[in-house]
Protein backbone atom coordinates (compact mmCIF):
# COMPACT_ATOMS: atom_id res chain seq x y z
CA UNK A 1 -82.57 25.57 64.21
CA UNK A 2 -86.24 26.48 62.77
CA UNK A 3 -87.36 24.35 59.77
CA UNK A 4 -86.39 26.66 56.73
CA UNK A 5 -82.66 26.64 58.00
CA UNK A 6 -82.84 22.75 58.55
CA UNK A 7 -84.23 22.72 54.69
CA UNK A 8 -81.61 24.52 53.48
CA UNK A 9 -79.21 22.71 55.21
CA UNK A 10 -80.59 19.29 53.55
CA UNK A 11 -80.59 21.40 49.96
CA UNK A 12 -77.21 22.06 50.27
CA UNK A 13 -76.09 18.82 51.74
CA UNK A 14 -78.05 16.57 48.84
CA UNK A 15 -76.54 18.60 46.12
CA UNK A 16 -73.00 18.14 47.78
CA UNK A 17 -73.49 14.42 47.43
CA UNK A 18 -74.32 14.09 43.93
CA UNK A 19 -71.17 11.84 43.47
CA UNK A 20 -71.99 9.86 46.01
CA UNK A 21 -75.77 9.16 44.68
CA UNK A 22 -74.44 8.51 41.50
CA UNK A 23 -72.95 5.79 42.51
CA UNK A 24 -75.45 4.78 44.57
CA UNK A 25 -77.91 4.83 41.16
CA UNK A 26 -74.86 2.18 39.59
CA UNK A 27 -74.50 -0.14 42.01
CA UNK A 28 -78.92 -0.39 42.20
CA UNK A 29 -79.03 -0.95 38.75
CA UNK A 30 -76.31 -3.58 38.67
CA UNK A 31 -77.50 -5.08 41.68
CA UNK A 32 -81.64 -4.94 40.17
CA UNK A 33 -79.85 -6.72 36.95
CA UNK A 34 -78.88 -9.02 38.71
CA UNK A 35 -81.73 -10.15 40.74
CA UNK A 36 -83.87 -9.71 37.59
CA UNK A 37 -81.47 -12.59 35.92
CA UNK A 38 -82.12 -14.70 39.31
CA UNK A 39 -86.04 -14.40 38.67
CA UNK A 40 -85.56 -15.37 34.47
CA UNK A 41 -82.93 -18.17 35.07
CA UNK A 42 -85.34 -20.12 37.51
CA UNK A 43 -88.83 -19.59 35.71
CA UNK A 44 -90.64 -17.83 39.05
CA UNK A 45 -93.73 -18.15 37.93
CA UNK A 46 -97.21 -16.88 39.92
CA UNK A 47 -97.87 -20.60 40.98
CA UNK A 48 -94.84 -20.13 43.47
CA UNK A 49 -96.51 -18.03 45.22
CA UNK A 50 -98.77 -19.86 46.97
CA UNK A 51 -98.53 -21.51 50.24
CA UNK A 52 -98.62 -25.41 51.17
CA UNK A 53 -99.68 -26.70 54.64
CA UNK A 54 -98.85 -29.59 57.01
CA UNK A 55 -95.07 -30.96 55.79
CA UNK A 56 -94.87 -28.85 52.56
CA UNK A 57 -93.48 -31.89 50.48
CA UNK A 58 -92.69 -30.57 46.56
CA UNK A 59 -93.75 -27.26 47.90
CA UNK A 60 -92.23 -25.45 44.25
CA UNK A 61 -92.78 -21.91 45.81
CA UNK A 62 -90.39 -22.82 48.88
CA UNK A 63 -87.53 -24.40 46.60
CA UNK A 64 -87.77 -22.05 43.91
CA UNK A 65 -87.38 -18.99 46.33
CA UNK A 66 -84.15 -20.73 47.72
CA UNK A 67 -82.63 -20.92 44.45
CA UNK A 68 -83.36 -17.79 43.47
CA UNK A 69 -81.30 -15.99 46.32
CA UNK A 70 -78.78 -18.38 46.07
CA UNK A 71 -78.03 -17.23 42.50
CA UNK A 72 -78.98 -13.64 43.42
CA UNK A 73 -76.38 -13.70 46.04
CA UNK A 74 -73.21 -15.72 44.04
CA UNK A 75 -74.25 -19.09 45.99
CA UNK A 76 -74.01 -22.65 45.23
CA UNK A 77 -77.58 -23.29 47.25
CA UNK A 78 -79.76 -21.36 50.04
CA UNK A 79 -82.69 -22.08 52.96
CA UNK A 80 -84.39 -19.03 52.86
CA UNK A 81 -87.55 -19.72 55.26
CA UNK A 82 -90.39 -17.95 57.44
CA UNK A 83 -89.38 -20.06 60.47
CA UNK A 84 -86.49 -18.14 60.66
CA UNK A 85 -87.43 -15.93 62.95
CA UNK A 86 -84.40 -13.21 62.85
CA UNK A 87 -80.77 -12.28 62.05
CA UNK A 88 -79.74 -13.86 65.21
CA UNK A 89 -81.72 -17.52 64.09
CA UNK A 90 -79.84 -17.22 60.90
CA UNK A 91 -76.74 -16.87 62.41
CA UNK A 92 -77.23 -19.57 64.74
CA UNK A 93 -78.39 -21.95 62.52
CA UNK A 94 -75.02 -21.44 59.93
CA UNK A 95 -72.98 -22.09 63.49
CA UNK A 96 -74.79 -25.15 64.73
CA UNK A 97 -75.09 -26.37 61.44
CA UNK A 98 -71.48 -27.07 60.22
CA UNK A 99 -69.99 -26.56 63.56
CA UNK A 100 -69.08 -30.02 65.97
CA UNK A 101 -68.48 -30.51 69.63
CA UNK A 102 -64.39 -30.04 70.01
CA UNK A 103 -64.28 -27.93 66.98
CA UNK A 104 -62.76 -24.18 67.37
CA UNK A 105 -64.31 -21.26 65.43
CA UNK A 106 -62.54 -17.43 65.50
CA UNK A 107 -64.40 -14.56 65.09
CA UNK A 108 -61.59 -12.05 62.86
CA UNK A 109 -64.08 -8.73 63.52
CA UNK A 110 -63.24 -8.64 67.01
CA UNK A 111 -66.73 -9.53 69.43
CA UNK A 112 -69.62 -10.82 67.70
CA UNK A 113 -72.80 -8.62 67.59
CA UNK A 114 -74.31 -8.39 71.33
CA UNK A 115 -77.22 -10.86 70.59
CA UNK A 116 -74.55 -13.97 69.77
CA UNK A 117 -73.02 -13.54 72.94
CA UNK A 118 -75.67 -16.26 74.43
CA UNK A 119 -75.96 -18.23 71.19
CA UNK A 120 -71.90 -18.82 71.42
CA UNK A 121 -71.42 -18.56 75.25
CA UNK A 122 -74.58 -18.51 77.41
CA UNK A 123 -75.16 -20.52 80.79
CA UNK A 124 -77.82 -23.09 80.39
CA UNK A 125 -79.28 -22.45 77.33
CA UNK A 126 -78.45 -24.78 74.86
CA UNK A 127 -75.14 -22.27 73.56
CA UNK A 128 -72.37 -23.26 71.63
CA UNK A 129 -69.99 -23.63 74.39
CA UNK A 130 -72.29 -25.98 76.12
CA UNK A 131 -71.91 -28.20 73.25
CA UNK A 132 -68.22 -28.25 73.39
CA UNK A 133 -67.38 -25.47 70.74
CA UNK A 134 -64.75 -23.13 71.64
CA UNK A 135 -64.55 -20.00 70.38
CA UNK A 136 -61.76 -17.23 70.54
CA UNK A 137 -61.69 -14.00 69.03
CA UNK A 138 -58.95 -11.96 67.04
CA UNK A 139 -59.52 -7.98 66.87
CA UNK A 140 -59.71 -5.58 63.94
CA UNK A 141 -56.95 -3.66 63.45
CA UNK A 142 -57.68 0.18 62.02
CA UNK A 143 -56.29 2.31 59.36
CA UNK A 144 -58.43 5.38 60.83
CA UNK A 145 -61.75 4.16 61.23
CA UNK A 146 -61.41 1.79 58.40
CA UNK A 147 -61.47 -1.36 60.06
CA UNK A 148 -58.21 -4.24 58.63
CA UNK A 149 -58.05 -7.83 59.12
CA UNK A 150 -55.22 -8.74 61.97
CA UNK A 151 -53.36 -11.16 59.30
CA UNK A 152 -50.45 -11.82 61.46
CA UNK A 153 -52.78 -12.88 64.31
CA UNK A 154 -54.83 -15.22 61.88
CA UNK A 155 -51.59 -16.61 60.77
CA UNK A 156 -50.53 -17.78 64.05
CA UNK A 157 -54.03 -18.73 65.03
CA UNK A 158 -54.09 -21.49 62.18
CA UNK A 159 -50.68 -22.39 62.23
CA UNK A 160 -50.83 -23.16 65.95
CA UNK A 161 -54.47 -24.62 66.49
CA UNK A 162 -56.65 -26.30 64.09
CA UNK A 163 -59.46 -23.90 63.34
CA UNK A 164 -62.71 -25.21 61.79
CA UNK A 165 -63.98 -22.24 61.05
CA UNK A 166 -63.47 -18.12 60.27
CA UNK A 167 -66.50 -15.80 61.62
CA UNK A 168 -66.37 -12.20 60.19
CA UNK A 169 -69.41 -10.03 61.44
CA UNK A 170 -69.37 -7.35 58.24
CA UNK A 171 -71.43 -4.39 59.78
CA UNK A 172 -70.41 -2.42 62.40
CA UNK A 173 -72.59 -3.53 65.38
CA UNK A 174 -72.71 -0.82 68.47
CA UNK A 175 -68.60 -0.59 67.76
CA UNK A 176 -67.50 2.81 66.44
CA UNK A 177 -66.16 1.62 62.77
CA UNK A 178 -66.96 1.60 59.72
CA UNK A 179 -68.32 -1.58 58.01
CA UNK A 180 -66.35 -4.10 55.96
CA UNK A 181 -66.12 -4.38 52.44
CA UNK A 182 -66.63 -7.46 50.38
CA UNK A 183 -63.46 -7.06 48.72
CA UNK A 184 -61.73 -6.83 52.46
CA UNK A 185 -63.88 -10.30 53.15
CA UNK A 186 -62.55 -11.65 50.01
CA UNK A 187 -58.96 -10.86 50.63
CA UNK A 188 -58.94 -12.14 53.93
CA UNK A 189 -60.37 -15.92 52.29
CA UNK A 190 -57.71 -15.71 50.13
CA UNK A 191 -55.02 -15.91 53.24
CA UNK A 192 -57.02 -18.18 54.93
CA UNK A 193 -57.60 -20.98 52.30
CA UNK A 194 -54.11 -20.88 50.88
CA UNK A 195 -52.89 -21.56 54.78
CA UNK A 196 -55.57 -23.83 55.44
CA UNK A 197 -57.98 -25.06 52.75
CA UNK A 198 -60.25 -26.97 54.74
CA UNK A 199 -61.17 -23.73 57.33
CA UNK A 200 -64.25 -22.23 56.29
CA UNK A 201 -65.54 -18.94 56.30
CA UNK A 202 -68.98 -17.61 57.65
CA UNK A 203 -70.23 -14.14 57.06
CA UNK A 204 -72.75 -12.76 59.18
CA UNK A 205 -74.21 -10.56 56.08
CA UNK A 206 -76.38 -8.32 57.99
CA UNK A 207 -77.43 -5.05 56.54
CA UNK A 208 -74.79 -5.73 54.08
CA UNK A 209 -76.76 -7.78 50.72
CA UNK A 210 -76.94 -5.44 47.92
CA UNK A 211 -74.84 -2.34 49.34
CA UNK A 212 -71.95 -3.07 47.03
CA UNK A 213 -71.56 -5.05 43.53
CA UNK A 214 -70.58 -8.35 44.96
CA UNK A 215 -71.62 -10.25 48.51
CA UNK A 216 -69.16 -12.46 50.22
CA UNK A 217 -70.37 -15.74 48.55
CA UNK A 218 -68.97 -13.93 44.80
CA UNK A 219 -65.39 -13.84 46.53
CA UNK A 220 -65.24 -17.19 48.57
CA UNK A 221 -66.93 -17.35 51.71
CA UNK A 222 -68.58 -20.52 52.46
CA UNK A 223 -71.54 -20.04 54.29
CA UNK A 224 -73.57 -16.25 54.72
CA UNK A 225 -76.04 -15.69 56.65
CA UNK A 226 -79.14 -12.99 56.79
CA UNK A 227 -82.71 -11.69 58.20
CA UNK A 228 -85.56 -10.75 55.41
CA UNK A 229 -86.15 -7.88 57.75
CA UNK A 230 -83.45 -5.83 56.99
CA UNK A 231 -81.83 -5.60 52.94
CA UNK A 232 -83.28 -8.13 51.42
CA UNK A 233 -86.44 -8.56 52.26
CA UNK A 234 -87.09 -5.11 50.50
CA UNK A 235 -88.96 -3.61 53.01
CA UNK A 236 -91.96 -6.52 51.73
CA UNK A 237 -90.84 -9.65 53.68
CA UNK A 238 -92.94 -9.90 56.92
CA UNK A 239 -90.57 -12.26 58.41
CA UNK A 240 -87.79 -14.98 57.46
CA UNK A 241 -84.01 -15.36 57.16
CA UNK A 242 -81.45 -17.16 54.96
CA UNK A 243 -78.57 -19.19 54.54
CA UNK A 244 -76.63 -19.17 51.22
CA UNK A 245 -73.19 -20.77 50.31
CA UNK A 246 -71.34 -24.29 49.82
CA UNK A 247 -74.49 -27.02 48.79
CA UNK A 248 -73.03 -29.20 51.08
CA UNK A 249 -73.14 -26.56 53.72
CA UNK A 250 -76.37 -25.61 53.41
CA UNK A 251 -77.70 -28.94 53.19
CA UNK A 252 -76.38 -29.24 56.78
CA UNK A 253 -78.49 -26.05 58.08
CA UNK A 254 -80.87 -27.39 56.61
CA UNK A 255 -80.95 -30.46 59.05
CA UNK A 256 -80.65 -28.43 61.55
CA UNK A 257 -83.76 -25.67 60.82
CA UNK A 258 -86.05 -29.44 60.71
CA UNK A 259 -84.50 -32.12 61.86
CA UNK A 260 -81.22 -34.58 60.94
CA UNK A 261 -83.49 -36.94 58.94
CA UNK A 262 -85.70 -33.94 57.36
CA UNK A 263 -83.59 -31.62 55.77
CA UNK A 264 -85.20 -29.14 53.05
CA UNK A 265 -87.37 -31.79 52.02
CA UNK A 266 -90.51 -30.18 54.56
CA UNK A 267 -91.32 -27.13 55.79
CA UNK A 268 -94.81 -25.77 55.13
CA UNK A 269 -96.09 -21.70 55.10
CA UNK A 270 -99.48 -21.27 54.08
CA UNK A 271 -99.54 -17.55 53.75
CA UNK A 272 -97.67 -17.80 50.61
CA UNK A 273 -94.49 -16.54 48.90
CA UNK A 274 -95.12 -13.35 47.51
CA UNK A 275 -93.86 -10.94 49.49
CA UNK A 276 -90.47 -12.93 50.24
CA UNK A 277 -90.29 -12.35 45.98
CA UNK A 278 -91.75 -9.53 45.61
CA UNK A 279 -89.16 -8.34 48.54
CA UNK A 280 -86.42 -9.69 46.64
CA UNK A 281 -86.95 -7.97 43.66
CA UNK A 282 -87.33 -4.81 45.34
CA UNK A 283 -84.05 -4.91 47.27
CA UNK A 284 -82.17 -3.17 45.30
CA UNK A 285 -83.85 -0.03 45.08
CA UNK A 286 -84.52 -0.43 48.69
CA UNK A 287 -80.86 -0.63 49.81
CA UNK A 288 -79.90 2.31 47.70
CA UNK A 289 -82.45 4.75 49.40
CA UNK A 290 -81.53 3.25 52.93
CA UNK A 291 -77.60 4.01 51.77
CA UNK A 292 -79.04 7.81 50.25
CA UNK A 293 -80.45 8.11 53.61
CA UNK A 294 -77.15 7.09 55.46
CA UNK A 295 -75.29 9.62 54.11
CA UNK A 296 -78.01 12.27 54.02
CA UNK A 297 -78.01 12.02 57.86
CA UNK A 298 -73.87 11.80 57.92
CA UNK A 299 -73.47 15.10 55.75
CA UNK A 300 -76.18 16.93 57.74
CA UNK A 301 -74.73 16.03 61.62
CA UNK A 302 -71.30 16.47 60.56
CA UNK A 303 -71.86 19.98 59.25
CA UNK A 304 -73.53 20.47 62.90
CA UNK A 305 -70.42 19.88 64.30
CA UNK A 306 -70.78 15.90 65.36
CA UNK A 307 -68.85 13.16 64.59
CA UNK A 308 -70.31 10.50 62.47
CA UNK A 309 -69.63 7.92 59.95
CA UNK A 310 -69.84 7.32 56.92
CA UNK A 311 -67.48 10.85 56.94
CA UNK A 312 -67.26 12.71 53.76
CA UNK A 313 -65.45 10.44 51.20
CA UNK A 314 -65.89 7.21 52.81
CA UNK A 315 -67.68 4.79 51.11
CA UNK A 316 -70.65 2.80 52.76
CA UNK A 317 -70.48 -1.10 53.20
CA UNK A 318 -73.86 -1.09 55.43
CA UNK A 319 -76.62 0.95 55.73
CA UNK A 320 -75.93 1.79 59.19
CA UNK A 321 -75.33 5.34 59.63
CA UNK A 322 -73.59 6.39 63.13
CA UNK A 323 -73.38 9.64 65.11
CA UNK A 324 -71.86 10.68 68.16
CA UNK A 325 -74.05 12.13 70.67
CA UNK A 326 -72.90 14.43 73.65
CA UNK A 327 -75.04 13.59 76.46
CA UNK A 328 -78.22 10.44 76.73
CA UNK A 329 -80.56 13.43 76.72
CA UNK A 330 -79.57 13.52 72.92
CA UNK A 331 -80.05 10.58 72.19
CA UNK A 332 -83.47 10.54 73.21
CA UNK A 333 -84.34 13.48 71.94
CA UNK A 334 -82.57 11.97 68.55
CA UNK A 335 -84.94 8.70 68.66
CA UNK A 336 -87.98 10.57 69.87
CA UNK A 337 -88.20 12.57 66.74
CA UNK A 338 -87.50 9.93 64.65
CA UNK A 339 -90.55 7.75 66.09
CA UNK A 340 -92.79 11.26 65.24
CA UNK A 341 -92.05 11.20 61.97
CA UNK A 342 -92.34 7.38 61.85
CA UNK A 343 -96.14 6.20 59.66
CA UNK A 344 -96.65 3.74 62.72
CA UNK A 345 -96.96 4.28 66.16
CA UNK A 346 -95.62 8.05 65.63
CA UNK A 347 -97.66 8.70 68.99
CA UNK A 348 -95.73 6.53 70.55
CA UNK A 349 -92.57 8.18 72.83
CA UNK A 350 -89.89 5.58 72.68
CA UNK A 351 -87.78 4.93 76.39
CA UNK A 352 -84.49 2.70 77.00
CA UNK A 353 -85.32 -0.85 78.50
CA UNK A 354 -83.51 -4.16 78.75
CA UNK A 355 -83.76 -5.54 75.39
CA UNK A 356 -83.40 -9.45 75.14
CA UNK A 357 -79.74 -10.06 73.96
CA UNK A 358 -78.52 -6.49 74.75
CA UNK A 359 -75.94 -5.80 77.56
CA UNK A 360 -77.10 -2.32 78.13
CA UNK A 361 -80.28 -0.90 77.94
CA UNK A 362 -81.60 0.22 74.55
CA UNK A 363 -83.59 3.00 73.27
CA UNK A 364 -85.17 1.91 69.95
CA UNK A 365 -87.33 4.40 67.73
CA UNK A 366 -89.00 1.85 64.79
CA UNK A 367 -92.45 2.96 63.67
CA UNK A 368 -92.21 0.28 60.70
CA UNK A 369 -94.80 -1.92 59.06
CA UNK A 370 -92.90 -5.24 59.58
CA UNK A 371 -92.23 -5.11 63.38
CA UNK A 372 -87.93 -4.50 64.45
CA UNK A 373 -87.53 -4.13 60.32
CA UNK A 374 -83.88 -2.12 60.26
CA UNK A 375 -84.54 -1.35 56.36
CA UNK A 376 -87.72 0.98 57.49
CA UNK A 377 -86.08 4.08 58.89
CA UNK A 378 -84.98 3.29 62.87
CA UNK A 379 -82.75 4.36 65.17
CA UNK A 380 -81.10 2.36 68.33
CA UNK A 381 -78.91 3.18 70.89
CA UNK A 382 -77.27 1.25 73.70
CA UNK A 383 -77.76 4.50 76.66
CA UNK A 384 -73.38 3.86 77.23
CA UNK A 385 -70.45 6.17 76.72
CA UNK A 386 -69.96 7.71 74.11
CA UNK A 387 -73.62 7.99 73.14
CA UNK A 388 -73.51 6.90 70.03
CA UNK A 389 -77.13 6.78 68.13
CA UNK A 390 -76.98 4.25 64.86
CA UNK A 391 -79.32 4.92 62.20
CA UNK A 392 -80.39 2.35 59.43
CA UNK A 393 -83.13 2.28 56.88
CA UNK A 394 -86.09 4.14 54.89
CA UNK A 395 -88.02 2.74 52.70
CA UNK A 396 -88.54 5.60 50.57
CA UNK A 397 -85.08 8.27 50.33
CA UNK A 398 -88.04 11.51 51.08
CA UNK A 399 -88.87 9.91 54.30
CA UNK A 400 -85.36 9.90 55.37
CA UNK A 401 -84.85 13.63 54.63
CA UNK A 402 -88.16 14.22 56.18
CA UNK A 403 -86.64 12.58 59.24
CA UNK A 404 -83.39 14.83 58.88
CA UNK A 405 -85.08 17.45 59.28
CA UNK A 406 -87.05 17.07 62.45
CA UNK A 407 -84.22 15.36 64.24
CA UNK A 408 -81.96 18.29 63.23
CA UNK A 409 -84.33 20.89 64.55
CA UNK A 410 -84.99 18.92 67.92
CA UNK A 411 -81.43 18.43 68.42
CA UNK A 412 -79.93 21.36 67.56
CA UNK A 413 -82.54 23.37 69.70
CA UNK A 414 -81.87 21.69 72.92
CA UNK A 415 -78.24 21.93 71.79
């Protein structure tokens, strides 16, 4: 495929998915609304941006950013921090802090993302099992690719055993399957309180904030959890997670980011607040290109004859696109023309190796400006059966199609 046919290929393609970008444009400009009322209804002001030092007491910038997520995101309260150091933190942090030794958590989505599997299980390293949490999981069930909660397996899990707590991992992971909806999330906390009130519910939110109208704290869920790095952080953030949900909740994951006796109360950053606002604010418009970019790449490989999701019609609940490769040598070839095209490190030739967390070696293309951001354009694969590339991210919708098009052309000429 030379470059004119690849351009005309991505002509045709964008103008096919005019629907789809419509409603795209709806759900921004809901979503900006919405973070815009955030930013009024708690004053931000420009003295929150700057930094405090040593234990950060009445640091306003810290505390002021926390409540504006939490109402950006439907929650009672948030920790939204720079000592959060990724997704993975987050997650741990919403897990050790409600959960107790003897207390059993289910994950509903089938096997948590590959990075949990120490933070829940691991040998000698402080996991959750080593604290005397068990943990059991219940698989998806599928309509298609659409994933479904198994609510006759949940039913007998909390009439049988007393849970403490629901996990639901929303975005796909390296699993071939769409994402989940919040409305599916919400449904699903609807069975599970009126069976057992007390049970919570904890979202791993990843990829998901802003891709839809509502998040899974507007329908229910207790606790979500989040890195600034991907959604959120708008592309701006140069670091951080969060926690949003139930006060009370968050108040405990708070003790455990400091200490038992420390809470929210300290926590210090003297580079300032700006960015994780300015990030916020730009989220919006962020997620929307990164979803425009998801389903520029789906339309494109799909008329090339590969299998991919989002599929034509399906809507997008993360901004994780997914295409099936035939052979590794595609794969590389995929991620290797994505790092070209990338505005850092584009010299750079990307080759699998033993990422921390991973079970299988990973091939990772991410020329980005925040280092491992998923909202700048990347692409990851585990090098397994069925070779199965997942794209996520641009900043900016041209860079995507920019990206489209040399991926196209080095695939489909080796194809």
């Amino acid at each position: 495929m030379n470059r004119s046919d690849a351009e005309k290929l991505i002509s045709d393609c964008i103008a096919e998915l005019k629907e789809e970008f419509d409603e795209l444009d709806s759900i921004a400009l809901h979503n900006q609304e919405k973070v815009l009322d955030a930013f009024r209804k708690n004053a931000v002001q420009a003295r929150h941006f700057g930094g405090s030092t040593g234990y950060g007491y009445d640091d306003a910038g810290r505390d002021t950013l926390a409540c504006v997520f939490a109402d950006a995101l439907g929650a009672e309260s948030a920790v939204v921090s720079p000592m959060i150091t990724a997704g993975t933190q987050a997650l741990s942090l919403m897990l050790f802090g409600v959960l107790r030794p003897g207390d059993l958590f289910i994950s509903v989505s089938g096997k948590p993302y590959d990075t949990l599997t120490d933070v829940i299980s691991g040998e000698n390293c402080g996991s959750l099992k080593e604290f005397g949490v068990d943990f059991d999981v219940i698989d998806l069930k599928f309509d298609g690719l659409t994933p479904k909660f198994d609510f006759s397996a949940i039913e007998t899990a909390l009439t049988t055993r007393k849970v403490k707590a629901i996990f639901v991992g929303r975005s796909r992971g390296y699993e071939w399957r769409s994402a989940i909806s919040a409305e599916a999330v919400g449904e699903m906390i609807k069975f599970v309180k009126k069976l057992c009130p007390d049970t919570l519910v904890l979202v791993d939110n990843c990829y998901g904030e802003f891709v839809e109208r509502i998040e899974p704290t507007d329908v229910g869920a207790d606790l979500i959890a989040g890195s600034l790095i991907k959604n959120i952080g708008g592309g701006i953030a140069p670091t951080g997670g969060y926690i949003a949900g139930k006060k009370a909740l968050v108040e405990l994951v708070g003790k455990r980011l400091t200490a038992p006796s420390l809470g929210t109360e300290v926590g210090s950053y003297e580079g300032g607040y700006s960015k994780f606002y300015q990030g916020l604010f730009l989220a919006p418009q962020v997620a929307k290109n990164a979803l425009k970019s998801a389903f520029l790449f789906a339309k494109a490989y799909q008329k090339c004859g590969f299998d991919t999701l989002p599929r034509s019609g399906m809507k997008a609940y993360d901004i994780v696109t997914s295409i099936r490769m035939k052979d590794p040598k595609q794969l590389t070839d995929f991620c290797e023309a994505v790092q070209s095209v990338s505005p850092v490190d584009s010299n750079v030739i990307p080759v699998p190796w033993a990422m921390p967390g991973y079970q299988h070696d990973v091939i990772m293309a991410a020329g980005a400006f925040v280092q491992g951001s998923s909202i700048e354009l990347s692409a990851d694969a585990p090098i397994k059966e069925p070779y199965i590339v997942y794209v996520q991210g641009a900043l900016t919708f041209e860079h995507a199609r920019i990206a489209v098009r040399e991926t196209l052309m080095r695939v489909m000429n080796r194809a």
